[in-house]
N, C-alpha and C. Protein backbone atom coordinates (compact mmCIF):
# COMPACT_ATOMS: atom_id res chain seq x y z
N UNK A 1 119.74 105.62 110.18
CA UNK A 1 120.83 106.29 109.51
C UNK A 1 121.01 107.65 110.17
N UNK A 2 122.37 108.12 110.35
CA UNK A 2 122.60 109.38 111.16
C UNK A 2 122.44 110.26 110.31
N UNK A 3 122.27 111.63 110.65
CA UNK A 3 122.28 112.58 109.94
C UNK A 3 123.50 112.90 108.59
N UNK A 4 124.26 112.61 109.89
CA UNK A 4 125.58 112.79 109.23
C UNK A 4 125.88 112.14 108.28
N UNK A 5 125.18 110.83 108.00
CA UNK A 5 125.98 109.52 106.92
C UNK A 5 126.29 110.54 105.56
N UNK A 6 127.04 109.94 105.23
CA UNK A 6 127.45 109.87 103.79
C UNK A 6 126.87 109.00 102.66
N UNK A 7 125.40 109.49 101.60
CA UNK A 7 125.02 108.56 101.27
C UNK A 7 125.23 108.36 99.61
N UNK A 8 124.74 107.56 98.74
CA UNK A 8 126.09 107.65 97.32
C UNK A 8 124.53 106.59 96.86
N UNK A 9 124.15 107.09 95.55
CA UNK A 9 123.79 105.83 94.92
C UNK A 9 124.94 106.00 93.31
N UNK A 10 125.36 105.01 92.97
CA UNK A 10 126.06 105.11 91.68
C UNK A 10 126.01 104.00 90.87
N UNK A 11 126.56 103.48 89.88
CA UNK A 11 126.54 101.68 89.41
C UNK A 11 127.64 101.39 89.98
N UNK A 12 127.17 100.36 90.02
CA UNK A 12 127.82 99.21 90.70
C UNK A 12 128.99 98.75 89.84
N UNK A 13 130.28 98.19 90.66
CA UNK A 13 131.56 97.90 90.11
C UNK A 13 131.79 96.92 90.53
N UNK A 14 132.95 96.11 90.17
CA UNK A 14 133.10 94.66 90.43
C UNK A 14 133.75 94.34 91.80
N UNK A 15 134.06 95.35 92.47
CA UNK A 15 134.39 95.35 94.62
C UNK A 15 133.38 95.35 94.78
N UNK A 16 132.07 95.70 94.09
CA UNK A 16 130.87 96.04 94.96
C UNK A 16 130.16 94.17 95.27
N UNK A 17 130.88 93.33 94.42
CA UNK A 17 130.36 92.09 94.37
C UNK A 17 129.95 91.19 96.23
N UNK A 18 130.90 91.19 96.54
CA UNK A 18 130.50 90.50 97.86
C UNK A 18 129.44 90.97 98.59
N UNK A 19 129.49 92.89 98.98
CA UNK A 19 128.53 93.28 99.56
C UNK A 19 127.03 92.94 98.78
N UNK A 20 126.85 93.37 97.19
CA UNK A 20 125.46 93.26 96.84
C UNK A 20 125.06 91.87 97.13
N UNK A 21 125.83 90.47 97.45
CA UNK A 21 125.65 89.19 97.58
C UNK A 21 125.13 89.00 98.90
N UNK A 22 125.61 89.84 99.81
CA UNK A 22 125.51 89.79 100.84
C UNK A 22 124.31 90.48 101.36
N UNK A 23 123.87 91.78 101.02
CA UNK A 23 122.54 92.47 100.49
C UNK A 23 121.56 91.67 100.37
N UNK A 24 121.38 91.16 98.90
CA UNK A 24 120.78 90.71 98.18
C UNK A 24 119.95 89.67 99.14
N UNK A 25 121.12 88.84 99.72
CA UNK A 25 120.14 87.92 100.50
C UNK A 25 119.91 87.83 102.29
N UNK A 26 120.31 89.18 102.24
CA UNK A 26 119.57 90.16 103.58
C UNK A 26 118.16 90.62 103.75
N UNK A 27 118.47 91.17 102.12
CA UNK A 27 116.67 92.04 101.77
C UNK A 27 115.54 90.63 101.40
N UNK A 28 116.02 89.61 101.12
CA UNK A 28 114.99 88.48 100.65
C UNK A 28 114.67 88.28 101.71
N UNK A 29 115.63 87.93 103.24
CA UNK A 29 115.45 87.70 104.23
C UNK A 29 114.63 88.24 104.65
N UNK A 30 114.22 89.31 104.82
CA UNK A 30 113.47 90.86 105.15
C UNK A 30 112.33 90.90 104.40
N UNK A 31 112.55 90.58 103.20
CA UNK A 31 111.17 91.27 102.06
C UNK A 31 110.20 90.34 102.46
N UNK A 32 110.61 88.56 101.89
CA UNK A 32 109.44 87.67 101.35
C UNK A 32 108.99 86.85 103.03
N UNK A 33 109.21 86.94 104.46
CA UNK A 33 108.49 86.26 105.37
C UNK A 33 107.29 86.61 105.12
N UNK A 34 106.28 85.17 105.33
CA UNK A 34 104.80 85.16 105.03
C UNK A 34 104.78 84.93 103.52
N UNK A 35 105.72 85.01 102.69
CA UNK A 35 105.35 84.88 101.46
C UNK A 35 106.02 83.47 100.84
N UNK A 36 107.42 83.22 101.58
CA UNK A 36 108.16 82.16 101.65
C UNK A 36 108.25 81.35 102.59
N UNK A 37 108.82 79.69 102.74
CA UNK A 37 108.93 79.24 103.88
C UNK A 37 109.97 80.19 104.88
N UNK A 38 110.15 79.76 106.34
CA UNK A 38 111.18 80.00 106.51
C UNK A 38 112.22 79.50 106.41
N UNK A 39 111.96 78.04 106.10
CA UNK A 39 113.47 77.29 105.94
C UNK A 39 113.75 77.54 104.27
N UNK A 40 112.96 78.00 103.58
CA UNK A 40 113.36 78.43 102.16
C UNK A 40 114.18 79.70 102.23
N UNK A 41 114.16 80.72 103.34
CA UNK A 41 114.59 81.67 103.27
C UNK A 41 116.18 81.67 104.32
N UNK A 42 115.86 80.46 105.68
CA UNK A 42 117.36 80.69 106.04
C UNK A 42 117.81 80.17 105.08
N UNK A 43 117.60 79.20 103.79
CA UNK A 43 118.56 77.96 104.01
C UNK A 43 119.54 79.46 102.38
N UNK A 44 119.16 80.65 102.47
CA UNK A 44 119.64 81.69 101.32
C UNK A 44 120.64 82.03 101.73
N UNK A 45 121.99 81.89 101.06
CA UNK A 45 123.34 82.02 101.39
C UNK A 45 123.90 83.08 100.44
N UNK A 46 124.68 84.29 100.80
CA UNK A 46 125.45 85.05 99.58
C UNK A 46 125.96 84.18 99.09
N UNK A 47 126.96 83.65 99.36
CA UNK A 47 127.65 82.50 98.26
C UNK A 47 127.43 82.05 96.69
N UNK A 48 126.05 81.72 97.35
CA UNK A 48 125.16 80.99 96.10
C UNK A 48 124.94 82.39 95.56
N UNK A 49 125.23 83.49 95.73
CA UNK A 49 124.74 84.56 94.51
C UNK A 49 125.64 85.48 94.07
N UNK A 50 126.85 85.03 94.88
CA UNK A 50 128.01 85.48 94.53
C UNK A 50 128.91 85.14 92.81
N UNK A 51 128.24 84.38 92.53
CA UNK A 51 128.73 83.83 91.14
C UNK A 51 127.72 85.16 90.03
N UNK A 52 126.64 85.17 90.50
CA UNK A 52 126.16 86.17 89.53
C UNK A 52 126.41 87.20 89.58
N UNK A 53 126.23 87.71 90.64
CA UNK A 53 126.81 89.17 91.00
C UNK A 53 128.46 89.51 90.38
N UNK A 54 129.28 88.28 90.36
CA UNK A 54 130.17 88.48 89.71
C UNK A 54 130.24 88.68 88.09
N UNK A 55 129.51 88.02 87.59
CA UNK A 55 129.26 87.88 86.26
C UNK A 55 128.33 89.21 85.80
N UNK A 56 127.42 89.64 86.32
CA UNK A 56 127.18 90.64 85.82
C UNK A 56 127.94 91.81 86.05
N UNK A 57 128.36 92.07 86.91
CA UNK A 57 129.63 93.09 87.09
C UNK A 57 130.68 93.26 85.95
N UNK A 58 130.95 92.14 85.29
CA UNK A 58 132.00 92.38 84.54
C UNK A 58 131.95 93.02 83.48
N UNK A 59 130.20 93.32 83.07
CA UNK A 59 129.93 94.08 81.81
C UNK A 59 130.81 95.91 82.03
N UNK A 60 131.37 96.05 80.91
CA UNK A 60 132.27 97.47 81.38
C UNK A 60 130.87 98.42 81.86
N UNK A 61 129.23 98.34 81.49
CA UNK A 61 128.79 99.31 82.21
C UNK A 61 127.51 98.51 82.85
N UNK A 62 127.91 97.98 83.81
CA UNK A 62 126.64 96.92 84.26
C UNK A 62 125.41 97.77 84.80
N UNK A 63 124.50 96.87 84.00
CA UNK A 63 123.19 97.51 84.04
C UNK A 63 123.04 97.01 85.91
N UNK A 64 123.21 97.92 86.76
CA UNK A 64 122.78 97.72 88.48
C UNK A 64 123.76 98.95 88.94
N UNK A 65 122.90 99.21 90.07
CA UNK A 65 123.13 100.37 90.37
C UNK A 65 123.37 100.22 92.37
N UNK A 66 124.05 100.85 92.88
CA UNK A 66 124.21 100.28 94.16
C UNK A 66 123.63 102.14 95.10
N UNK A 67 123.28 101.41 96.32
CA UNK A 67 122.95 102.76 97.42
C UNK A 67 124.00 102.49 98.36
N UNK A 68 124.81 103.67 98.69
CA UNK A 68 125.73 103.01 99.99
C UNK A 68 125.47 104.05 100.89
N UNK A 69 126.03 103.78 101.95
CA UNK A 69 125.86 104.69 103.22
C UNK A 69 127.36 105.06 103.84
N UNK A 70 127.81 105.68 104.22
CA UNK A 70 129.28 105.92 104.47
C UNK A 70 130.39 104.63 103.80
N UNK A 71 129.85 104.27 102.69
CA UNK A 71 130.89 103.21 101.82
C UNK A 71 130.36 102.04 101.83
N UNK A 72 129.14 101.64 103.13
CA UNK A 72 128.80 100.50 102.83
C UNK A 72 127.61 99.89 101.95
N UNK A 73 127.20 99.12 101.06
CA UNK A 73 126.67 98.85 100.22
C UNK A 73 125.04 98.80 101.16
N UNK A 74 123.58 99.14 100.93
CA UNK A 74 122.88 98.89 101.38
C UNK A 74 121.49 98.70 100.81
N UNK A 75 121.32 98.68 99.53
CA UNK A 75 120.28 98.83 98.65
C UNK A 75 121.38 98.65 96.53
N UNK A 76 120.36 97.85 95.84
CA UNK A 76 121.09 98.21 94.63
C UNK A 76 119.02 97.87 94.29
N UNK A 77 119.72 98.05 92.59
CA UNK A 77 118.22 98.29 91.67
C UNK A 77 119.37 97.65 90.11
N UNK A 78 118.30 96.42 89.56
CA UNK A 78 119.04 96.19 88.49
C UNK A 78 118.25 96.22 87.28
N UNK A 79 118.78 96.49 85.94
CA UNK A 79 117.75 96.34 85.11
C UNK A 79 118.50 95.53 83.76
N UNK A 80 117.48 95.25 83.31
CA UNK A 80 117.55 94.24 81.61
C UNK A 80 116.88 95.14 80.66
N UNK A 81 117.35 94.68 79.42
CA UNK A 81 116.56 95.13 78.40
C UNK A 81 115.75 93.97 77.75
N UNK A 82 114.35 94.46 78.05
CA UNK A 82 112.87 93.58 77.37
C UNK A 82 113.56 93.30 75.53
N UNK A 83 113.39 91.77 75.60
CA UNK A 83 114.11 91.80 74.18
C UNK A 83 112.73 92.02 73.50
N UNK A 84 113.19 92.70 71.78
CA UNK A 84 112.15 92.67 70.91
C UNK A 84 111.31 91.60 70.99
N UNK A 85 109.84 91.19 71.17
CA UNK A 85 109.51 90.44 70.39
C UNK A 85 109.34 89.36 71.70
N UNK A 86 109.69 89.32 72.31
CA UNK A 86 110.18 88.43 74.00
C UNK A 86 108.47 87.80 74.21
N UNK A 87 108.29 86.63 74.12
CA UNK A 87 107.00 86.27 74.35
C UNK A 87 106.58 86.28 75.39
N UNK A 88 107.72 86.65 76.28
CA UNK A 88 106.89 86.32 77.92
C UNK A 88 106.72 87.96 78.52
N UNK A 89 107.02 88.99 77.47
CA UNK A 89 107.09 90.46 77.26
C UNK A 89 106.35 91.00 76.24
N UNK A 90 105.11 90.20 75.85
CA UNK A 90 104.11 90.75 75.01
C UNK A 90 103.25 91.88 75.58
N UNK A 91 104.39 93.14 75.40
CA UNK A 91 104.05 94.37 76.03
C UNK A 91 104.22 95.30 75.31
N UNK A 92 103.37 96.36 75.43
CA UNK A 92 104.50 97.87 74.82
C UNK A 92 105.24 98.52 75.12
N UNK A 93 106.13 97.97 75.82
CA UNK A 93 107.57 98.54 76.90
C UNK A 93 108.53 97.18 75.81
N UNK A 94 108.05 96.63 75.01
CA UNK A 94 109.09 95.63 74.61
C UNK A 94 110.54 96.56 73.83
N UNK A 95 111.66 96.39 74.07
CA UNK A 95 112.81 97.05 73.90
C UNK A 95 112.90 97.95 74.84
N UNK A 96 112.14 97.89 75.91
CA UNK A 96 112.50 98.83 76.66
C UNK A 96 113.36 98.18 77.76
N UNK A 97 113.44 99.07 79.07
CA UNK A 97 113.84 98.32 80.56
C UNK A 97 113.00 97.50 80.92
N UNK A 98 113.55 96.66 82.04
CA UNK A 98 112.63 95.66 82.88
C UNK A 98 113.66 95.80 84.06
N UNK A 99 113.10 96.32 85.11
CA UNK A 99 114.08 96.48 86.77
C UNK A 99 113.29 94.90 86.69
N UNK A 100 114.74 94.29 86.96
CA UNK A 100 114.51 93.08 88.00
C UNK A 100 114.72 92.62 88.95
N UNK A 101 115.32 94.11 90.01
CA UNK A 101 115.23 93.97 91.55
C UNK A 101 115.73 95.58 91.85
N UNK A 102 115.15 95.40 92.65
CA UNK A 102 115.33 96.83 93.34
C UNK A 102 115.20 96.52 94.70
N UNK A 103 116.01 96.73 95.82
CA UNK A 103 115.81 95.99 97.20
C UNK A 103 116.69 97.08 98.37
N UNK A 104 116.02 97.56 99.29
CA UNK A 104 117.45 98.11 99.96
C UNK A 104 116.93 97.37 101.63
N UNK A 105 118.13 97.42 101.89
CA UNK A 105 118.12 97.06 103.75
C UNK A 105 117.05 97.44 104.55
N UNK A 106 115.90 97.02 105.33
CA UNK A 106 115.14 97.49 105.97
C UNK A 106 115.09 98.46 106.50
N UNK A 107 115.95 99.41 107.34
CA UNK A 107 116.70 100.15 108.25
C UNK A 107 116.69 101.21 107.45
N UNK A 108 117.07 101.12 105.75
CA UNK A 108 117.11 102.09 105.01
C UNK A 108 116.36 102.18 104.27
N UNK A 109 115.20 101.59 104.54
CA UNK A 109 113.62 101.89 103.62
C UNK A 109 113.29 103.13 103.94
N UNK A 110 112.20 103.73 103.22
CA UNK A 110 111.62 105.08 103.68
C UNK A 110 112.13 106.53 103.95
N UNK A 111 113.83 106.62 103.47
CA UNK A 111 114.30 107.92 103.27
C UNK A 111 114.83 107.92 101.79
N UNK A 112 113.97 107.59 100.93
CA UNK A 112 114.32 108.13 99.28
C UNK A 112 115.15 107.54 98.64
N UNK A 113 116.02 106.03 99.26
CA UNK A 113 116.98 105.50 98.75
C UNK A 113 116.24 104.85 97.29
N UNK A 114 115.14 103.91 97.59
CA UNK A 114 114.41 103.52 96.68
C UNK A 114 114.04 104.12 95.39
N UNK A 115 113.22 104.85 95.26
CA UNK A 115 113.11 106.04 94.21
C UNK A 115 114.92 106.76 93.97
N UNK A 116 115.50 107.01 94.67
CA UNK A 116 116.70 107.57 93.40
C UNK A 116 117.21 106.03 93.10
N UNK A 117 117.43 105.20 93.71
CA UNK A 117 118.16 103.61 92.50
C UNK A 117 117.34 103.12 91.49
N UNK A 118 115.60 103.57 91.78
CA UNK A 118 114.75 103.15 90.57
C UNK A 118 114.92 103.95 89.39
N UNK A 119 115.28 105.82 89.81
CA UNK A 119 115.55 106.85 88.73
C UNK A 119 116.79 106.21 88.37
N UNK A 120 117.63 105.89 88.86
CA UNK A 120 119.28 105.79 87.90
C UNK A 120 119.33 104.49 87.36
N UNK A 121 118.21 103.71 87.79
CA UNK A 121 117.91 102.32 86.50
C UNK A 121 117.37 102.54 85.82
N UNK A 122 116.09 103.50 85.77
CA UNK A 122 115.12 103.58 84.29
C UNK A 122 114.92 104.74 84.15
N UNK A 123 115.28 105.81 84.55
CA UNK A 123 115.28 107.23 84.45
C UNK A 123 114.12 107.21 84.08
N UNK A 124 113.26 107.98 83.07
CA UNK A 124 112.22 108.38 83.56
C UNK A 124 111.09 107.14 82.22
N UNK A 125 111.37 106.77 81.52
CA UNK A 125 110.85 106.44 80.50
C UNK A 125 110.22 105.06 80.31
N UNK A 126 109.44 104.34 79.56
CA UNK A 126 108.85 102.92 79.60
C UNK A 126 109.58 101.91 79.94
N UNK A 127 109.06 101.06 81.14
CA UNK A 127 109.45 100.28 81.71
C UNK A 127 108.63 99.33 82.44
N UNK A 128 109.40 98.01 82.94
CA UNK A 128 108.28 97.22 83.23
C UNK A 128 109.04 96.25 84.23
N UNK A 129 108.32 95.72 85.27
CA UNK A 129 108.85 94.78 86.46
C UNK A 129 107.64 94.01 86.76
N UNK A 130 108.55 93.02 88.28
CA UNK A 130 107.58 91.62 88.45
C UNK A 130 107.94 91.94 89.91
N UNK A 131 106.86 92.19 90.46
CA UNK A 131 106.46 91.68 91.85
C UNK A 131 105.53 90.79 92.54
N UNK A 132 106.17 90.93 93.99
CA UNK A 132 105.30 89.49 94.63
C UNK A 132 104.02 90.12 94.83
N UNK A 133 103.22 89.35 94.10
CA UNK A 133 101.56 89.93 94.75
C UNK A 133 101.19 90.12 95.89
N UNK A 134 101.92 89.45 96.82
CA UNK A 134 101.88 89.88 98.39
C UNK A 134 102.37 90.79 98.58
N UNK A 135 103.48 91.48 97.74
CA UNK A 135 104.24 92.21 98.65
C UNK A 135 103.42 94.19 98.84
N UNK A 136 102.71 94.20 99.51
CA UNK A 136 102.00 95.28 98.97
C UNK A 136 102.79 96.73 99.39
N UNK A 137 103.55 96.52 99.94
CA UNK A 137 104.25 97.83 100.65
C UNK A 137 104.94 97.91 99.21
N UNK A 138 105.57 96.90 98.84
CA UNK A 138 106.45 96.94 97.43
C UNK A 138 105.59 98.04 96.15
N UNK A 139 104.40 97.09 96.23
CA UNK A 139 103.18 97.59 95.23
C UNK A 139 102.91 99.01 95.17
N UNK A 140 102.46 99.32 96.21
CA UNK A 140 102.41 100.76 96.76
C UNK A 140 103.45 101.75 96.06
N UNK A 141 105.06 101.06 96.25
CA UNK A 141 105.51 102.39 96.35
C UNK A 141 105.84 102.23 94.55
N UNK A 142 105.60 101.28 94.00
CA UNK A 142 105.55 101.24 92.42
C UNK A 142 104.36 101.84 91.79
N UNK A 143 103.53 102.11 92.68
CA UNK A 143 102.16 102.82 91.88
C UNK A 143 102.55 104.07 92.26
N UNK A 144 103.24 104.92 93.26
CA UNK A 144 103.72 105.76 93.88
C UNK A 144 104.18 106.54 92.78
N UNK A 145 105.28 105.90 91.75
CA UNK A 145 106.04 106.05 90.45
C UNK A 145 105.68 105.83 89.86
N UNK A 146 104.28 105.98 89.18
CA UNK A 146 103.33 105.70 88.29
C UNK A 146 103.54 104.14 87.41
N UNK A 147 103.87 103.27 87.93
CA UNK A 147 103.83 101.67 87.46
C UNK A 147 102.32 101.32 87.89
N UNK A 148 101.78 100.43 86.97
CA UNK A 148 100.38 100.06 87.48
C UNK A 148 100.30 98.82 86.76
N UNK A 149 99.52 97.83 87.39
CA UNK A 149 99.60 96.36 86.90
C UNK A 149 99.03 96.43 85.75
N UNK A 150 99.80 95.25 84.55
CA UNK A 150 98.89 95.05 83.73
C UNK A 150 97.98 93.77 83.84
N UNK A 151 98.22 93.61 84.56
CA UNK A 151 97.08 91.56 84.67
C UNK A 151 97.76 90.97 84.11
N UNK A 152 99.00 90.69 83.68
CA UNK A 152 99.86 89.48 83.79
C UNK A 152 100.19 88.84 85.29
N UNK A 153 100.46 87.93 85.14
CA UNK A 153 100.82 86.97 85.96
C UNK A 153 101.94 85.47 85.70
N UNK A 154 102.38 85.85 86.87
CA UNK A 154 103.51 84.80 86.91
C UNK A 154 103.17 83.64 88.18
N UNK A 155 103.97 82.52 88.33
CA UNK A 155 104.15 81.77 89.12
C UNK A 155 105.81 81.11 89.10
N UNK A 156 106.64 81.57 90.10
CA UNK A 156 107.94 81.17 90.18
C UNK A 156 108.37 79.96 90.51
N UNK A 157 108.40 78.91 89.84
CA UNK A 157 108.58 77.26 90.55
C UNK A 157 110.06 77.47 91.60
N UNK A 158 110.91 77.88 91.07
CA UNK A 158 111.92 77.84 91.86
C UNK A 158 112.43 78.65 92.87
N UNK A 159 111.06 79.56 92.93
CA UNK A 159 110.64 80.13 94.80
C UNK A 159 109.83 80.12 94.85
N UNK A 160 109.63 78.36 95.43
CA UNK A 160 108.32 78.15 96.11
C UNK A 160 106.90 78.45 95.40
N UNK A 161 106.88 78.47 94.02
CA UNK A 161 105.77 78.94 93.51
C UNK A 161 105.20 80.05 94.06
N UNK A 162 106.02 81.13 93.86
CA UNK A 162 105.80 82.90 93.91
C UNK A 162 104.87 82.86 93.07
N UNK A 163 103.88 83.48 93.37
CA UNK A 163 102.82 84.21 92.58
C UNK A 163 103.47 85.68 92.50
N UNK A 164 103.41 86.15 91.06
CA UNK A 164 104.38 87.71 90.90
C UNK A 164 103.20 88.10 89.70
N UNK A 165 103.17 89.55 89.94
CA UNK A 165 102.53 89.95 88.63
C UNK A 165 103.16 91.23 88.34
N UNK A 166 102.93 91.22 86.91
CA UNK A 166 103.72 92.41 86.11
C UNK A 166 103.38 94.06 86.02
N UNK A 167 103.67 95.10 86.57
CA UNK A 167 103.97 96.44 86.53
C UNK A 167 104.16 96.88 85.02
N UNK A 168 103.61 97.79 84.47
CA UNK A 168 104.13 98.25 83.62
C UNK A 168 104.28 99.88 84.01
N UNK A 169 104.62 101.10 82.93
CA UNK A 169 105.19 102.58 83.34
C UNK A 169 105.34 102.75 81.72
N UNK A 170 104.26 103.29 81.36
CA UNK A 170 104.01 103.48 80.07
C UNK A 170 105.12 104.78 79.50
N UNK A 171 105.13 105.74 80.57
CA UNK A 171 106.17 106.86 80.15
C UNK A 171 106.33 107.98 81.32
């Protein structure tokens, strides 16, 4: 990134749809090798995620947040709210946030994009996410922001049986 860029994190709006689709399965491309096949990872098309990205957009204040660089989309961070009571959220962050992706372009890792789209999804307060247990650079920079595992654990059947375990951020 040049000095000069122009860089913007804000939420995301419903033009922003094609690029975060297009993102989205740039950074998978990028994030999960060694953790995924590779033919699990070419065979990842925006297309196929273009339907969601649309659908969540349409909320008048959609919980996702986008990083751009002179206009172009290059990183977003999205979050949910942990429902009360959520059995698979038997936590004390329950009613709180849950980021369920936070991802930016390789190229634009490591100059602060990350940390401000994680602040303008959960600002500063209890919260909780799922990462790949492999992914340790990921890990790192979530303990970085005081998230620290709680020993939950996941297994994702419908990627490839991801082993993911749960972050929590007490406050």
């Amino acid at each position: 990134m040049s000095v000069a860029a122009c860089v913007d994190v804000r939420r995301a709006r419903p033009a922003d749809a094609v690029q975060l689709a297009e993102v989205h399965t740039q950074c998978w491309q990028q994030t999960y090798p060694g953790l995924m096949s590779d033919a699990f990872l070419a065979a990842l098309k925006p297309a196929d995620r273009l339907p969601m990205w649309c659908q969540l957009l349409l909320a008048p204040e959609p919980a996702a947040w986008v990083a751009c660089v002179d206009g172009s989309v290059v990183g977003f961070s999205a979050t949910r709210t942990v429902p009360q009571g959520d059995t698979d959220q038997d936590l004390p962050t329950s009613g709180s946030l849950e980021l369920w992706g936070l991802y930016l372009i390789k190229s634009h890792q490591g100059l602060g994009l990350g940390r401000r789209l994680l602040e303008a999804a959960l600002g500063a307060g209890p919260a909780s996410l799922w990462v790949a247990a492999g992914n340790g650079k990921a890990i790192g920079f979530y303990e970085r922001l005081r998230f620290a595992p709680d020993g939950a654990e996941d297994r994702v059947a419908d990627w490839e049986d991801l082993h993911e375990i749960r972050m929590i951020r007490s406050r």
